[in-house]
PDB file of N, CA and C in Angstrom:
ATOM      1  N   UNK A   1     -62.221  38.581   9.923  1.00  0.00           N
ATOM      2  CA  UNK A   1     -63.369  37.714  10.035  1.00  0.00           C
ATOM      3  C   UNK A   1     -64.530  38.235   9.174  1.00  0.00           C
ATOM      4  N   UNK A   2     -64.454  39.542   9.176  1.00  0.00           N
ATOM      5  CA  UNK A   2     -65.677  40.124   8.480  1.00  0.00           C
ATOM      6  C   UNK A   2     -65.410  39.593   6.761  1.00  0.00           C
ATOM      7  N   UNK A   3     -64.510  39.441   6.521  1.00  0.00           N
ATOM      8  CA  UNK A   3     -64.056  39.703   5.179  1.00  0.00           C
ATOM      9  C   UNK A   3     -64.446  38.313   4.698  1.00  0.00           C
ATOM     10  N   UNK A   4     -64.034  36.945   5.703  1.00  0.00           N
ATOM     11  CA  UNK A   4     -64.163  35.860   5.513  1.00  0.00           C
ATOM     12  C   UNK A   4     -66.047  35.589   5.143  1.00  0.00           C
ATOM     13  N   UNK A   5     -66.993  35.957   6.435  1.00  0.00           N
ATOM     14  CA  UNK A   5     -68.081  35.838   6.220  1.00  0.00           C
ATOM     15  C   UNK A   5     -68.330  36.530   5.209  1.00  0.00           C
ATOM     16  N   UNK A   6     -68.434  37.569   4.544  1.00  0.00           N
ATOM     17  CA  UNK A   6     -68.748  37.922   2.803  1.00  0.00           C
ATOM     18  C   UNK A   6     -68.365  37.312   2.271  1.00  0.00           C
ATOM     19  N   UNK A   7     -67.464  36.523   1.667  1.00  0.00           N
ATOM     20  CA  UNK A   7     -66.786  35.928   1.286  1.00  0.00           C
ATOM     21  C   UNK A   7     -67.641  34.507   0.926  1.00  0.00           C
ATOM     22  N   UNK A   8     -68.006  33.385   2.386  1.00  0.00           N
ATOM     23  CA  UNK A   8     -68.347  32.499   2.289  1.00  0.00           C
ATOM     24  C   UNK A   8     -69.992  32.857   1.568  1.00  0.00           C
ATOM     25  N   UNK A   9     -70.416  33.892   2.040  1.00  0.00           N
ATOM     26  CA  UNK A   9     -71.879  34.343   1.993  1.00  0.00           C
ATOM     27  C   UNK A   9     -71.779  34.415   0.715  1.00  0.00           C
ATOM     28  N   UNK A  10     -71.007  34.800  -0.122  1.00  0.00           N
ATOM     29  CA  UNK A  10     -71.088  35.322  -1.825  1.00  0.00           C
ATOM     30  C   UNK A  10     -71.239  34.357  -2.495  1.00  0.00           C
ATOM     31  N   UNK A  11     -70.585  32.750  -1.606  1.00  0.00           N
ATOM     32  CA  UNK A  11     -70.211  31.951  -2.549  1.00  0.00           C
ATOM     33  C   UNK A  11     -71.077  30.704  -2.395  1.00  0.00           C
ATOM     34  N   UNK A  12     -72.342  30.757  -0.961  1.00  0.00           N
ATOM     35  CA  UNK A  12     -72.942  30.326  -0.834  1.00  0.00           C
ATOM     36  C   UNK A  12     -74.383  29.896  -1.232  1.00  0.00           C
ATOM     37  N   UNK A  13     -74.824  29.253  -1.891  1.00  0.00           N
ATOM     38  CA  UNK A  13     -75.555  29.250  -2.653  1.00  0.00           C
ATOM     39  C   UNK A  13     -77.075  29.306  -1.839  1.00  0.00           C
ATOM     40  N   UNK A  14     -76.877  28.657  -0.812  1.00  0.00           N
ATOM     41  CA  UNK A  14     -78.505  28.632   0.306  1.00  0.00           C
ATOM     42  C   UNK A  14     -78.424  30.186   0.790  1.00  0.00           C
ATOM     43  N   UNK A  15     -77.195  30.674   1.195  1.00  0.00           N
ATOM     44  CA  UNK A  15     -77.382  32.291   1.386  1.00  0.00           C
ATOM     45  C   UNK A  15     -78.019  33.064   0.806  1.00  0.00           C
ATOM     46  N   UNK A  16     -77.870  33.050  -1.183  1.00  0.00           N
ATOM     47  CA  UNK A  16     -78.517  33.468  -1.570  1.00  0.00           C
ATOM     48  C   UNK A  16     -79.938  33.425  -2.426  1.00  0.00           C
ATOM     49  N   UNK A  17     -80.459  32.084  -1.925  1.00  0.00           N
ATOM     50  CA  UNK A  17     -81.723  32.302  -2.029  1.00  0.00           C
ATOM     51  C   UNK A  17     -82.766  32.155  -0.948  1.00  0.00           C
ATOM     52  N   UNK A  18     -81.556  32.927   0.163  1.00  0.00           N
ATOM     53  CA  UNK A  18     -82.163  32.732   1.582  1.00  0.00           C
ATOM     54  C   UNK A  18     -83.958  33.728   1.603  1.00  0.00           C
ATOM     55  N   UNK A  19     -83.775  34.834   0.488  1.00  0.00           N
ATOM     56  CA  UNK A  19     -84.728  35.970   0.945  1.00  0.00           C
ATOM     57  C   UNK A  19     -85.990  35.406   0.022  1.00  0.00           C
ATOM     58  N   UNK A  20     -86.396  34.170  -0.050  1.00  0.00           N
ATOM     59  CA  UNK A  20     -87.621  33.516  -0.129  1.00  0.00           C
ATOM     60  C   UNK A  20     -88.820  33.598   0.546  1.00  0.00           C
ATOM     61  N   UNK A  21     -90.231  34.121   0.610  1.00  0.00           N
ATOM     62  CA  UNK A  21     -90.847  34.271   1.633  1.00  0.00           C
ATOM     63  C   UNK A  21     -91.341  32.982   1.875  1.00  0.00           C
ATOM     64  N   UNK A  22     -91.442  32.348   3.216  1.00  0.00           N
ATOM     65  CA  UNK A  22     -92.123  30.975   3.669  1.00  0.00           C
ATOM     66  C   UNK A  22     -93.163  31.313   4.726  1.00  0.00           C
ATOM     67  N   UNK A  23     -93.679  32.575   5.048  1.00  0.00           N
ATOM     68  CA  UNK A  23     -94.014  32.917   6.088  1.00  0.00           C
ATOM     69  C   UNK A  23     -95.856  33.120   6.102  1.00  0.00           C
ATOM     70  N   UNK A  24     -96.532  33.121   6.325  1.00  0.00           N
ATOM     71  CA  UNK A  24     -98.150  33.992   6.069  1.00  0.00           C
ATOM     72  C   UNK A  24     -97.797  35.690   6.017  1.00  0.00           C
ATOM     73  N   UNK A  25     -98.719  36.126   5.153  1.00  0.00           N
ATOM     74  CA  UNK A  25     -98.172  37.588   5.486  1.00  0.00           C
ATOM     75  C   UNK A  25     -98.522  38.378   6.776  1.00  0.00           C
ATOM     76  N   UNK A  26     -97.405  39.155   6.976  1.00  0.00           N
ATOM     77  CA  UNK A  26     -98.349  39.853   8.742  1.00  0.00           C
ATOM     78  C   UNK A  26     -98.883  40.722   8.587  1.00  0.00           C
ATOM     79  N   UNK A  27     -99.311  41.285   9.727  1.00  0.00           N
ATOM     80  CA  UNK A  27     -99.872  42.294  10.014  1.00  0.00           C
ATOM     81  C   UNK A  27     -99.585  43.536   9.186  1.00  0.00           C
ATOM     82  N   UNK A  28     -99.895  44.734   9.938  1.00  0.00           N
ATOM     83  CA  UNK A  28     -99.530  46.369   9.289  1.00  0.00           C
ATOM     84  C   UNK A  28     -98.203  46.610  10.116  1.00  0.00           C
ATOM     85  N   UNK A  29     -97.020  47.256   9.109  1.00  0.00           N
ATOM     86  CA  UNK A  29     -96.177  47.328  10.093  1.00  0.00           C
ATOM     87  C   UNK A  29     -96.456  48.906  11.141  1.00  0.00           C
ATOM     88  N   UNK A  30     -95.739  48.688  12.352  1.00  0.00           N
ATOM     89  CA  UNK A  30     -95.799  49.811  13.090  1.00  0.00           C
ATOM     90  C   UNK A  30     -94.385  50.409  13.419  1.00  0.00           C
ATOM     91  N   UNK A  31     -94.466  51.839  13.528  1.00  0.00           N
ATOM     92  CA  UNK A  31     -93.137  52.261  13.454  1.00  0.00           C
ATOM     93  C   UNK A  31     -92.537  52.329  14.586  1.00  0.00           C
ATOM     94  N   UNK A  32     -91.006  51.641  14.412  1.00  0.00           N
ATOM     95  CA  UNK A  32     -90.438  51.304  15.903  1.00  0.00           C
ATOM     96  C   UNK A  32     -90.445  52.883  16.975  1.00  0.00           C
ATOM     97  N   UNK A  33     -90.425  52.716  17.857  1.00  0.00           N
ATOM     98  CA  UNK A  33     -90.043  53.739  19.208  1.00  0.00           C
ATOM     99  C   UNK A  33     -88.793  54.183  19.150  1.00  0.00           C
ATOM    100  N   UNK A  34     -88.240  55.413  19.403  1.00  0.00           N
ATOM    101  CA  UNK A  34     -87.073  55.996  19.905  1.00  0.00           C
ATOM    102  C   UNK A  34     -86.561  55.581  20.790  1.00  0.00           C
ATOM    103  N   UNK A  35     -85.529  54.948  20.901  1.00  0.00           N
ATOM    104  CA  UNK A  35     -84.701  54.715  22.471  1.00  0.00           C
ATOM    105  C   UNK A  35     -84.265  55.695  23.103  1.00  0.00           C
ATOM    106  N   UNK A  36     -83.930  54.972  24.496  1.00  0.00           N
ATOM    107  CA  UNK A  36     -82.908  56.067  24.883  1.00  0.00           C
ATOM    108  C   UNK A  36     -82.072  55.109  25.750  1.00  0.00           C
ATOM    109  N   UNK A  37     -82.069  54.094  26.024  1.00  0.00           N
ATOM    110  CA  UNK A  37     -81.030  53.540  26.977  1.00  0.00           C
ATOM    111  C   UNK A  37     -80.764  52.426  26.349  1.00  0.00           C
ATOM    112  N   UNK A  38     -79.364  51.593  26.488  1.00  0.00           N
ATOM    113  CA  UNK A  38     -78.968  50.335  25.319  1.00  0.00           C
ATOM    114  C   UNK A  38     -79.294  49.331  26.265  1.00  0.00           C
ATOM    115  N   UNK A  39     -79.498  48.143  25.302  1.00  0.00           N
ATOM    116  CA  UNK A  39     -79.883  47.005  25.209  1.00  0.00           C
ATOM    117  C   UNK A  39     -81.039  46.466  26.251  1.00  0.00           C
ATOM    118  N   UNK A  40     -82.434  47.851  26.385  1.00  0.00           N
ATOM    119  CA  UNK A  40     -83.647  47.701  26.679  1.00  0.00           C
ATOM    120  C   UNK A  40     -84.292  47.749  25.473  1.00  0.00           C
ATOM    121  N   UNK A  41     -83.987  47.455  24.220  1.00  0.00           N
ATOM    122  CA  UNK A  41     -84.945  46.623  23.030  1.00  0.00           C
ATOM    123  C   UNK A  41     -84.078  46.249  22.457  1.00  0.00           C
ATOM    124  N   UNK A  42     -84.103  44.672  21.701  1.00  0.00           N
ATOM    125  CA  UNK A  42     -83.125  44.020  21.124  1.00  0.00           C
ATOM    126  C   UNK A  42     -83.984  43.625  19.892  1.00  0.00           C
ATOM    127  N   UNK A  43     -83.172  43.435  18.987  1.00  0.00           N
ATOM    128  CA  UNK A  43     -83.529  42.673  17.292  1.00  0.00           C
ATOM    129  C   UNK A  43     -83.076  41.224  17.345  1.00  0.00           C
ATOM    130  N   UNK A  44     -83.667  40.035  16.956  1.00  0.00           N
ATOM    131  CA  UNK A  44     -82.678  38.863  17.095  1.00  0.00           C
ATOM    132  C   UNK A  44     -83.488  38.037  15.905  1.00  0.00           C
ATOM    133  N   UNK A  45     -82.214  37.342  15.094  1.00  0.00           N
ATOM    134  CA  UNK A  45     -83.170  36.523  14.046  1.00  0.00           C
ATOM    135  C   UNK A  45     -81.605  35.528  13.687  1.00  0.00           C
ATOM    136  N   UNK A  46     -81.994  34.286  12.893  1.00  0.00           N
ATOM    137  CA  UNK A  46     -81.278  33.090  12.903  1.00  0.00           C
ATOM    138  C   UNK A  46     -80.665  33.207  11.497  1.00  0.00           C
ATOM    139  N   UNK A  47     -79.144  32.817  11.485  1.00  0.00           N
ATOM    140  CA  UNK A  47     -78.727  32.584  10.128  1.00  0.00           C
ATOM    141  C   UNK A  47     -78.667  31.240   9.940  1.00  0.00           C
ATOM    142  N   UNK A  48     -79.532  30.696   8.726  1.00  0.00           N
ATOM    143  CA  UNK A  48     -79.586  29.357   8.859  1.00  0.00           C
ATOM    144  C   UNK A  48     -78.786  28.487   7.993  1.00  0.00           C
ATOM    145  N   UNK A  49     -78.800  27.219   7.414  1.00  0.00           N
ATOM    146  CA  UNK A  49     -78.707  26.809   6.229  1.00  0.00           C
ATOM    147  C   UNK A  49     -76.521  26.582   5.676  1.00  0.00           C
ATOM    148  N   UNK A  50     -75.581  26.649   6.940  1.00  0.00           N
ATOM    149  CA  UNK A  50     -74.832  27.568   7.276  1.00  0.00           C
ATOM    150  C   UNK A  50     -73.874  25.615   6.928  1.00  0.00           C
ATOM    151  N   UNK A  51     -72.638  25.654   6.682  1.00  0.00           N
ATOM    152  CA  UNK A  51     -71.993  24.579   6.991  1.00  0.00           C
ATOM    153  C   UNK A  51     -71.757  24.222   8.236  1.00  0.00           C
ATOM    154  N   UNK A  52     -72.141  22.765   9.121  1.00  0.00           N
ATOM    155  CA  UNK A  52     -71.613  22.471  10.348  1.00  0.00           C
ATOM    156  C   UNK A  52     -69.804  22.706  10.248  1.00  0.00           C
ATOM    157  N   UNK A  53     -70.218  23.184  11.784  1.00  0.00           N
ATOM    158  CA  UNK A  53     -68.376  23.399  12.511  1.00  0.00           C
ATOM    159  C   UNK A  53     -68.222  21.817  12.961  1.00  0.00           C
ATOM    160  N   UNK A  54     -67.022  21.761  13.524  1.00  0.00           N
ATOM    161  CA  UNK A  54     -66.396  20.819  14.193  1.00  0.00           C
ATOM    162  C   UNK A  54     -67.413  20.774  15.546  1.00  0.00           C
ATOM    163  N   UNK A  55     -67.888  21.452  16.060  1.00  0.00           N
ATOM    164  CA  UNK A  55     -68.624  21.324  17.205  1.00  0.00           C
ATOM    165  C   UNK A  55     -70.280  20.950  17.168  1.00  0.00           C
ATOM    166  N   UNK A  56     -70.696  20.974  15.458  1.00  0.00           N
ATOM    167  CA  UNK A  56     -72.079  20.820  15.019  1.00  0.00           C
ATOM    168  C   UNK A  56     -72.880  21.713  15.053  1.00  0.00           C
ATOM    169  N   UNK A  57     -72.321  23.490  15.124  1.00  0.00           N
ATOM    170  CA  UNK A  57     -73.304  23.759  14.875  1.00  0.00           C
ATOM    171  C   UNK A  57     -73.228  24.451  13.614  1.00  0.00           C
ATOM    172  N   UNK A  58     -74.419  24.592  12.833  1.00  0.00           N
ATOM    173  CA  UNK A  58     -75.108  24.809  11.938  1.00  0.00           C
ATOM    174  C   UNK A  58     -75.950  25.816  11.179  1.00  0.00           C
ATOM    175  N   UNK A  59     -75.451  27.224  12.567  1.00  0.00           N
ATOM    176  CA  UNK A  59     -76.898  28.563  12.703  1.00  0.00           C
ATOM    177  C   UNK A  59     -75.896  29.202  13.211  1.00  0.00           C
ATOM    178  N   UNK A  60     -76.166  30.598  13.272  1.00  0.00           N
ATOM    179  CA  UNK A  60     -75.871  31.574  14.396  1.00  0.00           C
ATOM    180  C   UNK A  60     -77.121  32.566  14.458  1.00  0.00           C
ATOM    181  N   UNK A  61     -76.729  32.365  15.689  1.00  0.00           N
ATOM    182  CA  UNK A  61     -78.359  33.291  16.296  1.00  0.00           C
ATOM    183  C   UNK A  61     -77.531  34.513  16.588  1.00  0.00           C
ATOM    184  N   UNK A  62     -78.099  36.062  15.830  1.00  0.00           N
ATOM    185  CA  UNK A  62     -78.003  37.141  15.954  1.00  0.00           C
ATOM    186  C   UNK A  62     -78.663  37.931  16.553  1.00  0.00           C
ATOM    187  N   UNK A  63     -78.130  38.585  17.586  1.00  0.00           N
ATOM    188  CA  UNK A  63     -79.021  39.290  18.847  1.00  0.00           C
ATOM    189  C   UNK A  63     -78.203  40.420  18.805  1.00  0.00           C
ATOM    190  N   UNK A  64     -78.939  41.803  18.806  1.00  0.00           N
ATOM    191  CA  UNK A  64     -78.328  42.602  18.505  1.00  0.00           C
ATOM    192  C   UNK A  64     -78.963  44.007  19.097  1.00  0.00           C
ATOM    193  N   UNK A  65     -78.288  44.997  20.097  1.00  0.00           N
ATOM    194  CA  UNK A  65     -78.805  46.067  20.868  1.00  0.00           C
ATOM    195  C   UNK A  65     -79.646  46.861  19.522  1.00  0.00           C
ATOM    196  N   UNK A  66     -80.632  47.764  19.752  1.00  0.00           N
ATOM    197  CA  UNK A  66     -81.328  48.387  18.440  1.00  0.00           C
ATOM    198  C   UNK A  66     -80.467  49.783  18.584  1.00  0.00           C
ATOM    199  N   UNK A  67     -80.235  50.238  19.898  1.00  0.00           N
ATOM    200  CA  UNK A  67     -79.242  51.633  20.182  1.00  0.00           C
ATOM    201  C   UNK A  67     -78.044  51.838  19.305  1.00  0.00           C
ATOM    202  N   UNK A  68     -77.343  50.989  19.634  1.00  0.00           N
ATOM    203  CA  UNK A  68     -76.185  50.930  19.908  1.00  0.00           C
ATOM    204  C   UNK A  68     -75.368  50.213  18.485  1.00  0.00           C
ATOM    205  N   UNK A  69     -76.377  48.909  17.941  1.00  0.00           N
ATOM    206  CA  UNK A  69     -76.351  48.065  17.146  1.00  0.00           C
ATOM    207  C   UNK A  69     -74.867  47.376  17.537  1.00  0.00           C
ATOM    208  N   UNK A  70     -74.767  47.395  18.706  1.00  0.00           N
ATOM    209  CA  UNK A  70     -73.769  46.415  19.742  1.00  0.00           C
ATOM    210  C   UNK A  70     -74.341  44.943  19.490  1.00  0.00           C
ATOM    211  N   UNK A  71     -73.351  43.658  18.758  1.00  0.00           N
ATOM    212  CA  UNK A  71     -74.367  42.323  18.284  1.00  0.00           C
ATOM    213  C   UNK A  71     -72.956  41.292  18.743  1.00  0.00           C
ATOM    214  N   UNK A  72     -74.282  40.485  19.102  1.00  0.00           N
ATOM    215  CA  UNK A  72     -73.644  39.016  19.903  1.00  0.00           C
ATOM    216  C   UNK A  72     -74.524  38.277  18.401  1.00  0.00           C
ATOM    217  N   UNK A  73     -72.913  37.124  18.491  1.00  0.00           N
ATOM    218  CA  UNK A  73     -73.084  36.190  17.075  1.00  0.00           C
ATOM    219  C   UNK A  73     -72.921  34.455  17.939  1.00  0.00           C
ATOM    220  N   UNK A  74     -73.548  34.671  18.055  1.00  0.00           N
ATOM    221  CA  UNK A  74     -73.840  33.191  18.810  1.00  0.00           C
ATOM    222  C   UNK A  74     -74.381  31.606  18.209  1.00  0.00           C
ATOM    223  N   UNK A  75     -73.242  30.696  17.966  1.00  0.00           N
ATOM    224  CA  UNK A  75     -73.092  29.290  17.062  1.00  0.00           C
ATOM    225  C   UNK A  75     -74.531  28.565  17.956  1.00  0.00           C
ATOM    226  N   UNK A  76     -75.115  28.116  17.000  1.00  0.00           N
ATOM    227  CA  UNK A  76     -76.335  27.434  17.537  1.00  0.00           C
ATOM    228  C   UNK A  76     -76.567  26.497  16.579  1.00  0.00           C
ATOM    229  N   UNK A  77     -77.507  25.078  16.877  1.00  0.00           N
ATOM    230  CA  UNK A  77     -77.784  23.893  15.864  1.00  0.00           C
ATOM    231  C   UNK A  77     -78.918  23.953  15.585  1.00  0.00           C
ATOM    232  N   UNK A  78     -79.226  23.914  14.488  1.00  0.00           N
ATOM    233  CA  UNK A  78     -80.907  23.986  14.025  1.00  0.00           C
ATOM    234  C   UNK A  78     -81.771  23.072  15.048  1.00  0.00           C
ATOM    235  N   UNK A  79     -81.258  21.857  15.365  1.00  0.00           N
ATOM    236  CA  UNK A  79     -82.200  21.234  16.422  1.00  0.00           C
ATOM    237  C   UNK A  79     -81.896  21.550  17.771  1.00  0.00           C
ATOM    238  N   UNK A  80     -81.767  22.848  18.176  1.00  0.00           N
ATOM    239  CA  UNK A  80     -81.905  22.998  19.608  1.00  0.00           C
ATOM    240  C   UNK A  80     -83.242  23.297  19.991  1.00  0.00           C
ATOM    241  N   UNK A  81     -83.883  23.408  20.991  1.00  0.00           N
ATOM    242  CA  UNK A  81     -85.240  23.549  21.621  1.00  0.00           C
ATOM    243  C   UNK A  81     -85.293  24.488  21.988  1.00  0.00           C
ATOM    244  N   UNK A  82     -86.385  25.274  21.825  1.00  0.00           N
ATOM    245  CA  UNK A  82     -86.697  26.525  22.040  1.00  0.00           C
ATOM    246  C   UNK A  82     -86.811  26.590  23.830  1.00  0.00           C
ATOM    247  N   UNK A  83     -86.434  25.720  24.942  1.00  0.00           N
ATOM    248  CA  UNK A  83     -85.640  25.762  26.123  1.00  0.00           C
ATOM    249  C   UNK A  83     -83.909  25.786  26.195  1.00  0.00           C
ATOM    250  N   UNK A  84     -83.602  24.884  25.088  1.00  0.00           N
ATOM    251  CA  UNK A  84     -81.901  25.083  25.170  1.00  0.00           C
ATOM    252  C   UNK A  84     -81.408  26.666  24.774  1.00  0.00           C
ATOM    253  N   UNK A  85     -81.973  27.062  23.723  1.00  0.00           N
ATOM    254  CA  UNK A  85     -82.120  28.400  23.173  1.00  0.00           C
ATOM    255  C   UNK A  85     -82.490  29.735  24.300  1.00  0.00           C
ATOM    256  N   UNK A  86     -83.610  29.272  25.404  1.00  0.00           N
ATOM    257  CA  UNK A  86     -83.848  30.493  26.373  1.00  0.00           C
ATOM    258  C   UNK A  86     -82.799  30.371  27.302  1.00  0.00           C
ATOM    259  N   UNK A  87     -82.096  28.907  27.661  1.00  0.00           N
ATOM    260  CA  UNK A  87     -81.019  28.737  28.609  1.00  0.00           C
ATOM    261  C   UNK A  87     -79.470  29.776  27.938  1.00  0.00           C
ATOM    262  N   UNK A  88     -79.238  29.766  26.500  1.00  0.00           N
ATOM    263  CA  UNK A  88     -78.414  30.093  26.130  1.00  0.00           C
ATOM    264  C   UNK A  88     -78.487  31.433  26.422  1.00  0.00           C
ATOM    265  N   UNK A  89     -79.626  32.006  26.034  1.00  0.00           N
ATOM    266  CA  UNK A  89     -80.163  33.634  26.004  1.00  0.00           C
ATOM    267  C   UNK A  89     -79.440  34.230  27.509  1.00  0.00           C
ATOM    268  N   UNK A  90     -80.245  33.391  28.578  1.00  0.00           N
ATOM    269  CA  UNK A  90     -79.834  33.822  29.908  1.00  0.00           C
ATOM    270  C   UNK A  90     -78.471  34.073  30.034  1.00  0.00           C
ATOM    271  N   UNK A  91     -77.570  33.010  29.487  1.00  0.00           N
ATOM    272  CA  UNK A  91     -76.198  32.882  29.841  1.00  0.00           C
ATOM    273  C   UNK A  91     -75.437  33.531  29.189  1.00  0.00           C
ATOM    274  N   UNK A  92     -75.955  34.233  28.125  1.00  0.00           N
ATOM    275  CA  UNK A  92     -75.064  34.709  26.989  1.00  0.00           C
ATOM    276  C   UNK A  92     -75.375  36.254  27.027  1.00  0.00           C
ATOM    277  N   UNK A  93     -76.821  36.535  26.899  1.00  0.00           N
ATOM    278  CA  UNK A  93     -77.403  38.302  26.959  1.00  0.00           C
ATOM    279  C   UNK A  93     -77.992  38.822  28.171  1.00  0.00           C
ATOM    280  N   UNK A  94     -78.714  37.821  29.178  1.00  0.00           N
ATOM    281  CA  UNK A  94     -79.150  38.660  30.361  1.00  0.00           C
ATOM    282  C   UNK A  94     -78.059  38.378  30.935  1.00  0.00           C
ATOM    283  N   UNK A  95     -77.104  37.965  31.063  1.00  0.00           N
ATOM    284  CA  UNK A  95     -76.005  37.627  32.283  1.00  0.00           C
ATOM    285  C   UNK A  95     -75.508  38.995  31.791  1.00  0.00           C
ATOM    286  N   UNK A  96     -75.417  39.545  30.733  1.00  0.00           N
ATOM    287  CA  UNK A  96     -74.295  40.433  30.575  1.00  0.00           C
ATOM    288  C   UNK A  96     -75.043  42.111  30.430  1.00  0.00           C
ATOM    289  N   UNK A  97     -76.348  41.759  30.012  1.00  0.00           N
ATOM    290  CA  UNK A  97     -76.891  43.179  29.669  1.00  0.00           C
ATOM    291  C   UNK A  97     -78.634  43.727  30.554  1.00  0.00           C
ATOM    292  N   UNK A  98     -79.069  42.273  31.286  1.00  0.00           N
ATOM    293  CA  UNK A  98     -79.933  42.406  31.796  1.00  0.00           C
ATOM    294  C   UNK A  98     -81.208  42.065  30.836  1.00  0.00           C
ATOM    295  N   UNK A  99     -82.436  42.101  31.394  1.00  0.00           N
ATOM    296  CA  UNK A  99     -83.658  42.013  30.717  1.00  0.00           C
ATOM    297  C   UNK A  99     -84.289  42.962  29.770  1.00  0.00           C
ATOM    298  N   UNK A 100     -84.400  42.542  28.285  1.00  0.00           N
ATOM    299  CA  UNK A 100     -85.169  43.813  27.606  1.00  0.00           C
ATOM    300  C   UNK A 100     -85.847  44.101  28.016  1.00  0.00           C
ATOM    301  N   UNK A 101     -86.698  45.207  27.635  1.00  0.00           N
ATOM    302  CA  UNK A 101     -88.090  45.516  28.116  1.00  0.00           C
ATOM    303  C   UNK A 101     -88.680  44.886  26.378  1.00  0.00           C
ATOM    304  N   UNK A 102     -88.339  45.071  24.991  1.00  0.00           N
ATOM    305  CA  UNK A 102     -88.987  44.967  24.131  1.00  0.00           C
ATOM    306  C   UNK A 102     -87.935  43.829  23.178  1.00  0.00           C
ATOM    307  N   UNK A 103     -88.400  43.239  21.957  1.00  0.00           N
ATOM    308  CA  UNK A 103     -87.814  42.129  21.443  1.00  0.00           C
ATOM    309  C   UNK A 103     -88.257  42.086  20.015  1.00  0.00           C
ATOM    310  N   UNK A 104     -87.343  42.648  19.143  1.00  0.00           N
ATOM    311  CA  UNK A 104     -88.005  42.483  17.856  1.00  0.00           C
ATOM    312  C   UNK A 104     -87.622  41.475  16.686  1.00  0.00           C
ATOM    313  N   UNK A 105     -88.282  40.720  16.001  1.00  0.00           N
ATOM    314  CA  UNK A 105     -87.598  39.343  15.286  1.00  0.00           C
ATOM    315  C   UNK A 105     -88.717  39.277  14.123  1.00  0.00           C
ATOM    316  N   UNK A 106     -88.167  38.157  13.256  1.00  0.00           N
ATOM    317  CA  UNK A 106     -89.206  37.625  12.353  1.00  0.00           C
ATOM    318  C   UNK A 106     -90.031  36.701  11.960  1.00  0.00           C
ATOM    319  N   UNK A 107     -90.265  36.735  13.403  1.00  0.00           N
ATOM    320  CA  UNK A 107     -91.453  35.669  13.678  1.00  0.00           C
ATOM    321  C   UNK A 107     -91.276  33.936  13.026  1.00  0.00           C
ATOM    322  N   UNK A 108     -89.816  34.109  13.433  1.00  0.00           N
ATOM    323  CA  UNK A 108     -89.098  32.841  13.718  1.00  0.00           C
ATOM    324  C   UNK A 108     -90.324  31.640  14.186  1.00  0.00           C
ATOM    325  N   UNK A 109     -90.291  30.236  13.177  1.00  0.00           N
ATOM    326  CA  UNK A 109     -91.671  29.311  14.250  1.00  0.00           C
ATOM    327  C   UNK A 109     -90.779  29.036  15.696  1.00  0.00           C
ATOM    328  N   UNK A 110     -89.896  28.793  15.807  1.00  0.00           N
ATOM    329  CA  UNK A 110     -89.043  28.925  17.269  1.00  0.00           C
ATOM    330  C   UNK A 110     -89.794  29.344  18.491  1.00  0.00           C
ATOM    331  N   UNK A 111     -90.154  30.851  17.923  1.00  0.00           N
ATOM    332  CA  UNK A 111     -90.747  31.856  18.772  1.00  0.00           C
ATOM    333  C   UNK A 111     -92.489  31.694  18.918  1.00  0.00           C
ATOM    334  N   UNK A 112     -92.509  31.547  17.604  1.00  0.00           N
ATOM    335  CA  UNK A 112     -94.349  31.870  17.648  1.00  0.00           C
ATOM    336  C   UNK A 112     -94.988  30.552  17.798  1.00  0.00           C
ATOM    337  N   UNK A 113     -94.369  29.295  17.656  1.00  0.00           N
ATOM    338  CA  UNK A 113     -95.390  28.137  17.965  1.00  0.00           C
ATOM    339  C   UNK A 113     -95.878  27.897  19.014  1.00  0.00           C
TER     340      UNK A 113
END
């Protein structure tokens, strides 16, 4: 599978001019914290732009332990709602790993509107 996604990614043309900035610039960055226990801070950000499956979706949302770098690849549709998206979260990462304490992303409009 791994081999397949490089593969499609190489040959994809929205992949690679995915690293476009569309964003305002942020802040100062700050340097992350040391852990010590897994999947009490998570990284999560959207692969977009992606061919629909047979099932429609269109994204995979990448959520991923910062410890451990233990990652859930989860099929998602660009028009889901940032409620269908927290329902998924529950069912998919707190059912299985509990509540972060911290959450780091790229300020996805998803998140920040």
């Amino acid at each position: 599978m791994k081999r397949d996604v490089a593969d499609f990614v190489a040959r994809c043309l929205n992949c690679q001019k995915v690293k476009a900035e569309h964003q305002r610039p942020g802040e100062w960055l700050q340097p992350l914290e040391i852990l010590k226990w897994k999947w009490e801070h998570i990284t999560m950000n959207f692969v977009i732009g992606l061919l629909r499956t047979q099932q429609g979706h269109d994204s995979i949302w990448v959520i991923a332990d910062r410890l451990t770098k233990s990652t859930h690849f989860i099929p998602v549709r660009t028009t889901y709602t940032l409620d269908k998206l927290a329902a998924i979260y529950i069912e998919d990462i707190v059912r299985l790993h509990g509540i972060p304490v911290g959450i780091v992303s790229d300020r996805d409009p998803r998140f920040t509107s």
